[in-house]
C-alpha atoms as a PDB file:
ATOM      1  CA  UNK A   1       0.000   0.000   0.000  1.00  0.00           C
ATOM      2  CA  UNK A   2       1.112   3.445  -0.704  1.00  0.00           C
ATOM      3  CA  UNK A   3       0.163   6.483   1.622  1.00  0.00           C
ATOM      4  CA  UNK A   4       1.076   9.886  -0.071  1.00  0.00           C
ATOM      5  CA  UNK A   5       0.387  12.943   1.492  1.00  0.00           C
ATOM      6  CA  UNK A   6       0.937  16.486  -0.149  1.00  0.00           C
ATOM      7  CA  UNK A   7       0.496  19.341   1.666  1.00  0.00           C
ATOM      8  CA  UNK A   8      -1.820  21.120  -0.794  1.00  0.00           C
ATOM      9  CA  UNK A   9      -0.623  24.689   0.152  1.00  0.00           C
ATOM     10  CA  UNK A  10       2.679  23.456  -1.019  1.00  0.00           C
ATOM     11  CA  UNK A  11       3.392  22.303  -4.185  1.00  0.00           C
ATOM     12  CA  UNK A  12       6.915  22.361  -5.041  1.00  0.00           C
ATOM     13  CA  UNK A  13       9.204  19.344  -6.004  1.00  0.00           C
ATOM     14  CA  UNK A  14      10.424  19.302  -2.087  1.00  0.00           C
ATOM     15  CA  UNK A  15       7.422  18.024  -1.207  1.00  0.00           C
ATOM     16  CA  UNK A  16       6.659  15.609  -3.741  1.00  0.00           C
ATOM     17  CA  UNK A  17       9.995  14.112  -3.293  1.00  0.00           C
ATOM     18  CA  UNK A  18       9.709  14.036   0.673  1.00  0.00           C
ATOM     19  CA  UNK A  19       6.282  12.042   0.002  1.00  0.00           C
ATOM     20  CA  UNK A  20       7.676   9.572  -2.695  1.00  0.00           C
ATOM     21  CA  UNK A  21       9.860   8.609   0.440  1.00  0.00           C
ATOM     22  CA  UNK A  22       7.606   7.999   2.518  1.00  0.00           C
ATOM     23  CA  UNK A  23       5.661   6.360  -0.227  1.00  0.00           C
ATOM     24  CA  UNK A  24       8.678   4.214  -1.007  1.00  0.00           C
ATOM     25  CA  UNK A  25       9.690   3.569   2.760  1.00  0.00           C
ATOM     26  CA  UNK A  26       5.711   2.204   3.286  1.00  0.00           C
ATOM     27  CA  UNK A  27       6.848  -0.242   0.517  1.00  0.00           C
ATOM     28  CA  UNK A  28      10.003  -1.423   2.013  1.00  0.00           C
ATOM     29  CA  UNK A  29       8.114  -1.753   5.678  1.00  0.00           C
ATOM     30  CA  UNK A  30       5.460  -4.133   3.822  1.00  0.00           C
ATOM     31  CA  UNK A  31       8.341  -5.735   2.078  1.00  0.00           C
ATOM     32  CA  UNK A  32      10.294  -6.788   5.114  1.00  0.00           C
ATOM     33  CA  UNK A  33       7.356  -8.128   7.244  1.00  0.00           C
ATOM     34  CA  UNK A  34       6.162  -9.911   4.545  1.00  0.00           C
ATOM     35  CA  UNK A  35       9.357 -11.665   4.066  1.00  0.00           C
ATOM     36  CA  UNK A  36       9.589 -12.779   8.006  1.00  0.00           C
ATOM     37  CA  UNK A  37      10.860 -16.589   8.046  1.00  0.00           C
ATOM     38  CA  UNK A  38       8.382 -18.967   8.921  1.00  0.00           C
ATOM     39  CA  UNK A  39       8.650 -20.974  11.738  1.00  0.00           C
ATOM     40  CA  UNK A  40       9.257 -24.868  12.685  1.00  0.00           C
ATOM     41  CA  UNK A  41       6.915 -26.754  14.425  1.00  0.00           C
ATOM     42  CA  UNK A  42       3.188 -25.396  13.211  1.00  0.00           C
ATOM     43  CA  UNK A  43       4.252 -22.331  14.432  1.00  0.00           C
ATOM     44  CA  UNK A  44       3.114 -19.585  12.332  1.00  0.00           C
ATOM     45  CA  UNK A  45       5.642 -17.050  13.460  1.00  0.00           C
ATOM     46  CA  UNK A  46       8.377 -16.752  15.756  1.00  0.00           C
ATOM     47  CA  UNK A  47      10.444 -14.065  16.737  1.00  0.00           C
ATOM     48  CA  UNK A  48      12.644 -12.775  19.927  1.00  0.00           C
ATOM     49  CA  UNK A  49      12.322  -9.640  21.793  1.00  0.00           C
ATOM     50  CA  UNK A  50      14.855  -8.511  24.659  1.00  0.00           C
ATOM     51  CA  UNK A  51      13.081  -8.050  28.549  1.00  0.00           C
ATOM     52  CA  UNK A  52      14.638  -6.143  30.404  1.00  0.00           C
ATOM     53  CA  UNK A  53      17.734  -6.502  32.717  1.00  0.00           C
ATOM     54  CA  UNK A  54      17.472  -8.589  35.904  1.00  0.00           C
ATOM     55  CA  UNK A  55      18.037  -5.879  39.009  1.00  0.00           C
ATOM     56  CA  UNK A  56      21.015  -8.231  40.072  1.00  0.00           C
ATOM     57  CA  UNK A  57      22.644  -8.278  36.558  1.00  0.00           C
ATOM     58  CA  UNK A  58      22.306  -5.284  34.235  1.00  0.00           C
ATOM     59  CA  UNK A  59      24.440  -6.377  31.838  1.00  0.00           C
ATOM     60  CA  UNK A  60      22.388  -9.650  30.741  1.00  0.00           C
ATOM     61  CA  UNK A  61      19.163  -9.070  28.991  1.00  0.00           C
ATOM     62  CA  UNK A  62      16.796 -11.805  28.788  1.00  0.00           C
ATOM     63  CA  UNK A  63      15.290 -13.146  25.891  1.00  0.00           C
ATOM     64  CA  UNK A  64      11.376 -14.104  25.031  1.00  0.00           C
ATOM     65  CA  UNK A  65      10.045 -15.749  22.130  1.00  0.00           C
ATOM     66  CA  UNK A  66       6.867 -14.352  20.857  1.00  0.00           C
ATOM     67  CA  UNK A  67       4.371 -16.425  18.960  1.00  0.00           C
ATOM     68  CA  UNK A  68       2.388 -15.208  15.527  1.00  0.00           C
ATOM     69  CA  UNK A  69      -1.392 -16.697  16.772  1.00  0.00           C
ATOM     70  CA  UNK A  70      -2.639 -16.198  13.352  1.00  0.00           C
ATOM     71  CA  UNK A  71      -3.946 -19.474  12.405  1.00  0.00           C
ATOM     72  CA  UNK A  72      -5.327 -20.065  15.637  1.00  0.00           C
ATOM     73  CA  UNK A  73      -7.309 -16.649  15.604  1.00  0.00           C
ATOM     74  CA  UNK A  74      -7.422 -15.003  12.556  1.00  0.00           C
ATOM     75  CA  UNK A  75     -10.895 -13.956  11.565  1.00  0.00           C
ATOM     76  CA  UNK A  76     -12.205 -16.898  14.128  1.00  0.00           C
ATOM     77  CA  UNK A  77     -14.662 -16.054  17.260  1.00  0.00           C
ATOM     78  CA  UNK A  78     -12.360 -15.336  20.935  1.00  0.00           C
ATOM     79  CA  UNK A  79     -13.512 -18.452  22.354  1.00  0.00           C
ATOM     80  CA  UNK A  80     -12.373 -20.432  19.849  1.00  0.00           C
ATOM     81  CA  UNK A  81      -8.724 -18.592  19.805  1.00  0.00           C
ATOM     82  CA  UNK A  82      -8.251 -18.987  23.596  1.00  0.00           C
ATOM     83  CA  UNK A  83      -9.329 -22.645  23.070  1.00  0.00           C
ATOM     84  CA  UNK A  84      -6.582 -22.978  20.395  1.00  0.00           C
ATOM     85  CA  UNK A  85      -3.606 -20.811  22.087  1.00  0.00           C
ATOM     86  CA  UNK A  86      -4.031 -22.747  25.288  1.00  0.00           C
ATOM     87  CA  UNK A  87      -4.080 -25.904  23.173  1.00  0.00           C
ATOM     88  CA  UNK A  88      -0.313 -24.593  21.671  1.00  0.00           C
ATOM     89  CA  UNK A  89       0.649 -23.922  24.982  1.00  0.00           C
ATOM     90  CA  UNK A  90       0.430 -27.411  26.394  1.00  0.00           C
ATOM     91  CA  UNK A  91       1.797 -29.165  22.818  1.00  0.00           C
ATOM     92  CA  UNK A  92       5.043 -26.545  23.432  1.00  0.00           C
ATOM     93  CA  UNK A  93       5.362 -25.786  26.795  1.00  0.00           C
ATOM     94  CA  UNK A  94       9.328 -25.159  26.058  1.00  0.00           C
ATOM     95  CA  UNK A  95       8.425 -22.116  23.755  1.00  0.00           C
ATOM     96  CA  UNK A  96       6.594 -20.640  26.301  1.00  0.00           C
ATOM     97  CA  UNK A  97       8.581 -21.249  29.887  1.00  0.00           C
ATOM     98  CA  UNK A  98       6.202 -23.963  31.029  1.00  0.00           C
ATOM     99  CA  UNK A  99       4.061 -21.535  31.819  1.00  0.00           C
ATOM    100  CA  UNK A 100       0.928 -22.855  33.233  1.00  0.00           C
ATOM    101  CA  UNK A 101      -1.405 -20.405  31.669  1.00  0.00           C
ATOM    102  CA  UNK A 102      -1.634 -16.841  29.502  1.00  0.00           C
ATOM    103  CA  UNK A 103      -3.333 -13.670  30.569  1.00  0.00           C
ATOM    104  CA  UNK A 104      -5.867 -12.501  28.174  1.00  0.00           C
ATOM    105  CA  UNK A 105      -6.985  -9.172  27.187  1.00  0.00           C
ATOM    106  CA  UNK A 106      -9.972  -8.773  25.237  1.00  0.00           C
ATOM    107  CA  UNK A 107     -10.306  -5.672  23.853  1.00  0.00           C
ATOM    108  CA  UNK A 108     -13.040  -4.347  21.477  1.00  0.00           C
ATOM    109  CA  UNK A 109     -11.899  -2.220  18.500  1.00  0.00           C
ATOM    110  CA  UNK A 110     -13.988   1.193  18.259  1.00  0.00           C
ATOM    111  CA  UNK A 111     -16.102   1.580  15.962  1.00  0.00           C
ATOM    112  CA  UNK A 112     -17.661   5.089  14.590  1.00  0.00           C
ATOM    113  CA  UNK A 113     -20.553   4.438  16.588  1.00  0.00           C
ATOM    114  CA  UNK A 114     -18.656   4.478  19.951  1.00  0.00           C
ATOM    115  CA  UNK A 115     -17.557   6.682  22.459  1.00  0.00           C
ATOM    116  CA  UNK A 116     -14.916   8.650  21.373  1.00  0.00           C
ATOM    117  CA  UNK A 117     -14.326   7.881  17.814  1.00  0.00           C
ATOM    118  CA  UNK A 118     -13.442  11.795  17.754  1.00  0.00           C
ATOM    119  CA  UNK A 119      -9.940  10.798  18.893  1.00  0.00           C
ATOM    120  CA  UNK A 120      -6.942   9.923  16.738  1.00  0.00           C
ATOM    121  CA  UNK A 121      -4.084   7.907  17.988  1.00  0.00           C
ATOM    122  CA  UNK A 122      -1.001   8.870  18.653  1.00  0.00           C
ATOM    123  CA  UNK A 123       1.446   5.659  17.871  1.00  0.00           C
ATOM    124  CA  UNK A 124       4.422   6.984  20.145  1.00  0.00           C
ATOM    125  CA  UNK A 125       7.701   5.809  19.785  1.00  0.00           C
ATOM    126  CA  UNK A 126       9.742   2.872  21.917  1.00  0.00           C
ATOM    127  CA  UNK A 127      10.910   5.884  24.188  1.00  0.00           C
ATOM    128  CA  UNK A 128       7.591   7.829  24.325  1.00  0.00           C
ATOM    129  CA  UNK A 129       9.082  10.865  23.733  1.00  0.00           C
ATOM    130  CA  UNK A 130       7.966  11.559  19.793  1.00  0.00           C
ATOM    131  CA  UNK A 131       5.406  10.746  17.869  1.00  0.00           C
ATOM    132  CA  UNK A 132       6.773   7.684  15.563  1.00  0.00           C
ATOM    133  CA  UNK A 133       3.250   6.519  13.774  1.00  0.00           C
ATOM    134  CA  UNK A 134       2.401   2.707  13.676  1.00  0.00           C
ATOM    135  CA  UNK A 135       5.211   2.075  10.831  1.00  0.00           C
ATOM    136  CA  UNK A 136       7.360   3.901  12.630  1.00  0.00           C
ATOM    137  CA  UNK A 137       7.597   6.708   9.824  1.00  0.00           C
ATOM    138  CA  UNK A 138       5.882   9.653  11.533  1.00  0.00           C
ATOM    139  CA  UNK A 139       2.427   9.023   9.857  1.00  0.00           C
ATOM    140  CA  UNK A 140      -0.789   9.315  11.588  1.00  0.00           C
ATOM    141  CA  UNK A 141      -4.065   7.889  10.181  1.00  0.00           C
ATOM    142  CA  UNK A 142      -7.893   8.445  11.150  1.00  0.00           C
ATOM    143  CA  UNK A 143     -10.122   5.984  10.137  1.00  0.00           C
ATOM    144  CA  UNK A 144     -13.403   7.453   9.629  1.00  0.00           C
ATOM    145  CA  UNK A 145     -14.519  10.046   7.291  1.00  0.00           C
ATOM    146  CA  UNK A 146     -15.387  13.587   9.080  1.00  0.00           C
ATOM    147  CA  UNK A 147     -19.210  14.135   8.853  1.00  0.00           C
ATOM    148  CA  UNK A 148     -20.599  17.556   8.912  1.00  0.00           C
ATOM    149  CA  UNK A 149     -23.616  16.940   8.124  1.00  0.00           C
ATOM    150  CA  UNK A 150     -25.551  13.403   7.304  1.00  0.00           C
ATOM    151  CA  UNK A 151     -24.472  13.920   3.653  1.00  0.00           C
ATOM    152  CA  UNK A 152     -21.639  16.188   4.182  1.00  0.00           C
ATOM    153  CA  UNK A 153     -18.602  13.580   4.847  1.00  0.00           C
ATOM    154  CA  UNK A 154     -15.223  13.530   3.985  1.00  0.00           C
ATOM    155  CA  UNK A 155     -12.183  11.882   4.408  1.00  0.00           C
ATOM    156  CA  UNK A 156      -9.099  13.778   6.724  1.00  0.00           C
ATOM    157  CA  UNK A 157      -5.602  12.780   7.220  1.00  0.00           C
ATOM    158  CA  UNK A 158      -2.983  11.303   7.155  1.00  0.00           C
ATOM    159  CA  UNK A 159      -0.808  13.119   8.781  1.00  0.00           C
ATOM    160  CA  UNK A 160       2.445  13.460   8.548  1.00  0.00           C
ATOM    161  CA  UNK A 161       4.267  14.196  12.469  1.00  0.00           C
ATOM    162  CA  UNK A 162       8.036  13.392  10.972  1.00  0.00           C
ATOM    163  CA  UNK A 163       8.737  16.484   9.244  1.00  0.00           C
ATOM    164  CA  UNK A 164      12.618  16.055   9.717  1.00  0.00           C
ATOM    165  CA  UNK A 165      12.593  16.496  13.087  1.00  0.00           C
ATOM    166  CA  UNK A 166      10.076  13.559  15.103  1.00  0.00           C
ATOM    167  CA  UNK A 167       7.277  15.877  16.639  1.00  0.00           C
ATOM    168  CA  UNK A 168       6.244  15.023  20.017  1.00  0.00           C
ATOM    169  CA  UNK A 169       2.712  14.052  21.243  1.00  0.00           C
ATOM    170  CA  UNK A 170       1.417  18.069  21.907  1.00  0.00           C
ATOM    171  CA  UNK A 171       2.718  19.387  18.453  1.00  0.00           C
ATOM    172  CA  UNK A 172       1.321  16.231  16.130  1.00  0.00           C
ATOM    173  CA  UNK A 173      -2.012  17.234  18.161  1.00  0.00           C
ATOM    174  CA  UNK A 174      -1.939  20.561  17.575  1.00  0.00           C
ATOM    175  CA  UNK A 175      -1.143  20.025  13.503  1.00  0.00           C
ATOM    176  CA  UNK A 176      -3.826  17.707  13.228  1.00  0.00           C
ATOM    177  CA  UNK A 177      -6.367  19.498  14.886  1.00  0.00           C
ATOM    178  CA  UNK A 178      -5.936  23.455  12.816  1.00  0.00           C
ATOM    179  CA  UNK A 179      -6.140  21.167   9.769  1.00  0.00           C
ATOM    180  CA  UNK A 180      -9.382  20.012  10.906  1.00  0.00           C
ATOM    181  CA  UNK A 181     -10.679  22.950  12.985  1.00  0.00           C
ATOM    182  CA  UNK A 182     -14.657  22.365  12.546  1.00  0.00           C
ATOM    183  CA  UNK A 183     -16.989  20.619  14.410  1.00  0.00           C
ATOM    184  CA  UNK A 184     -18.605  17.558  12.925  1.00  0.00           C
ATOM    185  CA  UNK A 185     -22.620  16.651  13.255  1.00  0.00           C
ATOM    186  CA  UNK A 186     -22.069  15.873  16.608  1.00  0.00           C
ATOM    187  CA  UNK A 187     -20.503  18.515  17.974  1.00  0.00           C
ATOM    188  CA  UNK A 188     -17.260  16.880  18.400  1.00  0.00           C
ATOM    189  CA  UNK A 189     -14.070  18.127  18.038  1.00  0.00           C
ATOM    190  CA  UNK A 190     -10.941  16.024  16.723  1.00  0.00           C
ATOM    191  CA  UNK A 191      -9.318  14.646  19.986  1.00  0.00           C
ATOM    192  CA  UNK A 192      -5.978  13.194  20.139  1.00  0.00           C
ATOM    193  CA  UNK A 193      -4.802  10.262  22.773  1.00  0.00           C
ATOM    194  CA  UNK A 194      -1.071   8.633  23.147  1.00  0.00           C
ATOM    195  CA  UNK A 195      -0.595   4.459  22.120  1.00  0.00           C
ATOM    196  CA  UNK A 196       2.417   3.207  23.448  1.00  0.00           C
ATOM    197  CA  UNK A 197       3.680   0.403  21.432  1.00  0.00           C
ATOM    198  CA  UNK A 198       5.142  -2.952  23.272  1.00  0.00           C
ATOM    199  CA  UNK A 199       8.480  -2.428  24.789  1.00  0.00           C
ATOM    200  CA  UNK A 200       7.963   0.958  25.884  1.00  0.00           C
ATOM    201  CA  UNK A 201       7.708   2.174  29.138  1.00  0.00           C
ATOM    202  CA  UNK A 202       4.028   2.373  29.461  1.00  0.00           C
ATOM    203  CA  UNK A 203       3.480  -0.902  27.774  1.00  0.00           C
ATOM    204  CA  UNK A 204       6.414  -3.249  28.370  1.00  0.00           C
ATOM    205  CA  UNK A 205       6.795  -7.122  26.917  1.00  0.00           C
ATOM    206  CA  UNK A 206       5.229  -9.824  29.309  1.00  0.00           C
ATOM    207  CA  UNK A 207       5.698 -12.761  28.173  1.00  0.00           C
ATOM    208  CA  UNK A 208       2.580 -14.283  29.972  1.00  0.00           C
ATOM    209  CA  UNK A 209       0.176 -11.979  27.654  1.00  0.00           C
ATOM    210  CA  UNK A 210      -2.281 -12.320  24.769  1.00  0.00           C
ATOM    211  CA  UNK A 211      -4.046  -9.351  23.766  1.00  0.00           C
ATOM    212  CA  UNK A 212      -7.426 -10.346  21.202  1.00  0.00           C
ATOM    213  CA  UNK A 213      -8.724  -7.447  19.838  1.00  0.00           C
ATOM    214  CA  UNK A 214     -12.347  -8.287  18.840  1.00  0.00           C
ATOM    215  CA  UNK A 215     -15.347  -6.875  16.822  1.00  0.00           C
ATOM    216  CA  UNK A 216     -19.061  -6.475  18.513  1.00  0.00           C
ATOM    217  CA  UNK A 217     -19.744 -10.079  16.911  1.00  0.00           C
ATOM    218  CA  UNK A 218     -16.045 -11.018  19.045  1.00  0.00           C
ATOM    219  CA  UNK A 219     -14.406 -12.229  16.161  1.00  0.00           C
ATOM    220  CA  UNK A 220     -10.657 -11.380  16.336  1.00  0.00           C
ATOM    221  CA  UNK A 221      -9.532  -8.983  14.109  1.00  0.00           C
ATOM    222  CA  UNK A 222      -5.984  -8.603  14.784  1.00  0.00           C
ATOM    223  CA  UNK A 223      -3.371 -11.326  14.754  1.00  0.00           C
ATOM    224  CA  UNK A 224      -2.922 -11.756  18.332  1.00  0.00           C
ATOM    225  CA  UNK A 225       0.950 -12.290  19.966  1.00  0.00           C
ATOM    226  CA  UNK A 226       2.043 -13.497  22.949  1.00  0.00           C
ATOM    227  CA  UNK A 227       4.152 -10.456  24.323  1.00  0.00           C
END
């Protein structure tokens, strides 16, 4: 998929060539996940992600192995997921510790109809201290159209909150709200919140996790990861 976003108040080459990079950097983002190595034993994917240091000895860092659920979840109701994770976790106890059990979140993705579907989100980066968008390029998406009226609906964003310099949370806010400074039917303003992606302060690995994000039938929608 290619995002491109010109600023239509400027129209010069600098900004055409700026978003052919980001156009070309999407590419290369969708190019290296989809060329992840598949895994041995049914597993759909497997990768490794660093825990933090033990207290007694900063300078090891522990390893965890983080499992690709797809085939168990995909596109299938919750119930039948957990059924099938917990199923994995007693055919490979080794992959996962020997733990005896997973903690899962079930979370269901907002729709347009819910409370606060004003807000965009704010991926921030492994640090929290910039904005670094969900591929990690600066890019912020919305994804509903902005209705004025019942038949007065359009579409706003992206965003772009990497312009050379990483914005932090406050400024990407600020841009994204002047371009979009009216009301919609509601009454609603655009409202921005922070997501803090996995390793980060605010949201650090554990191991012992599975988070199923659902629809309002609770079919999973996500490929779910222990991590």
């Amino acid at each position: 998929f290619f995002f491109t976003y010109i600023d239509p108040t400027n129209n010069n080459s600098a900004n055409k060539t700026v978003a052919t990079m980001k156009a070309a950097q999407t590419l290369a983002t969708t190019a290296l996940l989809c060329a992840l190595p598949t895994s041995i034993d049914a597993l759909a994917k497997v990768d490794t992600r660093n825990l933090d240091a033990v207290e007694d000895d900063p300078s090891r860092g522990l390893m965890h192995v983080s499992v690709d659920f797809k085939d168990e979840c995909l596109h299938k109701h919750k119930d039948e997921c957990i059924a099938a994770i917990n199923e994995k976790l007693a055919m490979y106890p080794e992959l996962f510790d020997h733990r005896p059990a997973f903690d899962f979140e079930v979370n269901k993705i907002r729709e347009k109809t819910d409370e606060g579907y004003n807000y965009v989100s704010l991926r921030m980066n492994a640090d929290e201290t910039t904005v670094g968008g969900l591929l990690g390029d600066g890019m912020i998406w919305y994804p509903y159209e902005w209705c004025l009226a019942a038949e007065d609906c359009y579409t706003i964003g992206p965003w772009d909150c990497d312009v050379g310099i990483p914005l932090k949370a406050e400024e990407c806010c600020k841009m994204i709200q002047d371009s979009v400074p009216t009301a919609d039917l509601n009454g609603n303003y655009l409202e921005c919140y922070n997501e803090y992606p996995v390793g980060s302060p605010s949201n650090p690995v554990n191991p012992g996790r599975v988070k199923l994000h659902i629809d309002a039938a609770g079919y999973v929608v996500h490929i779910p990861k222990n991590e």
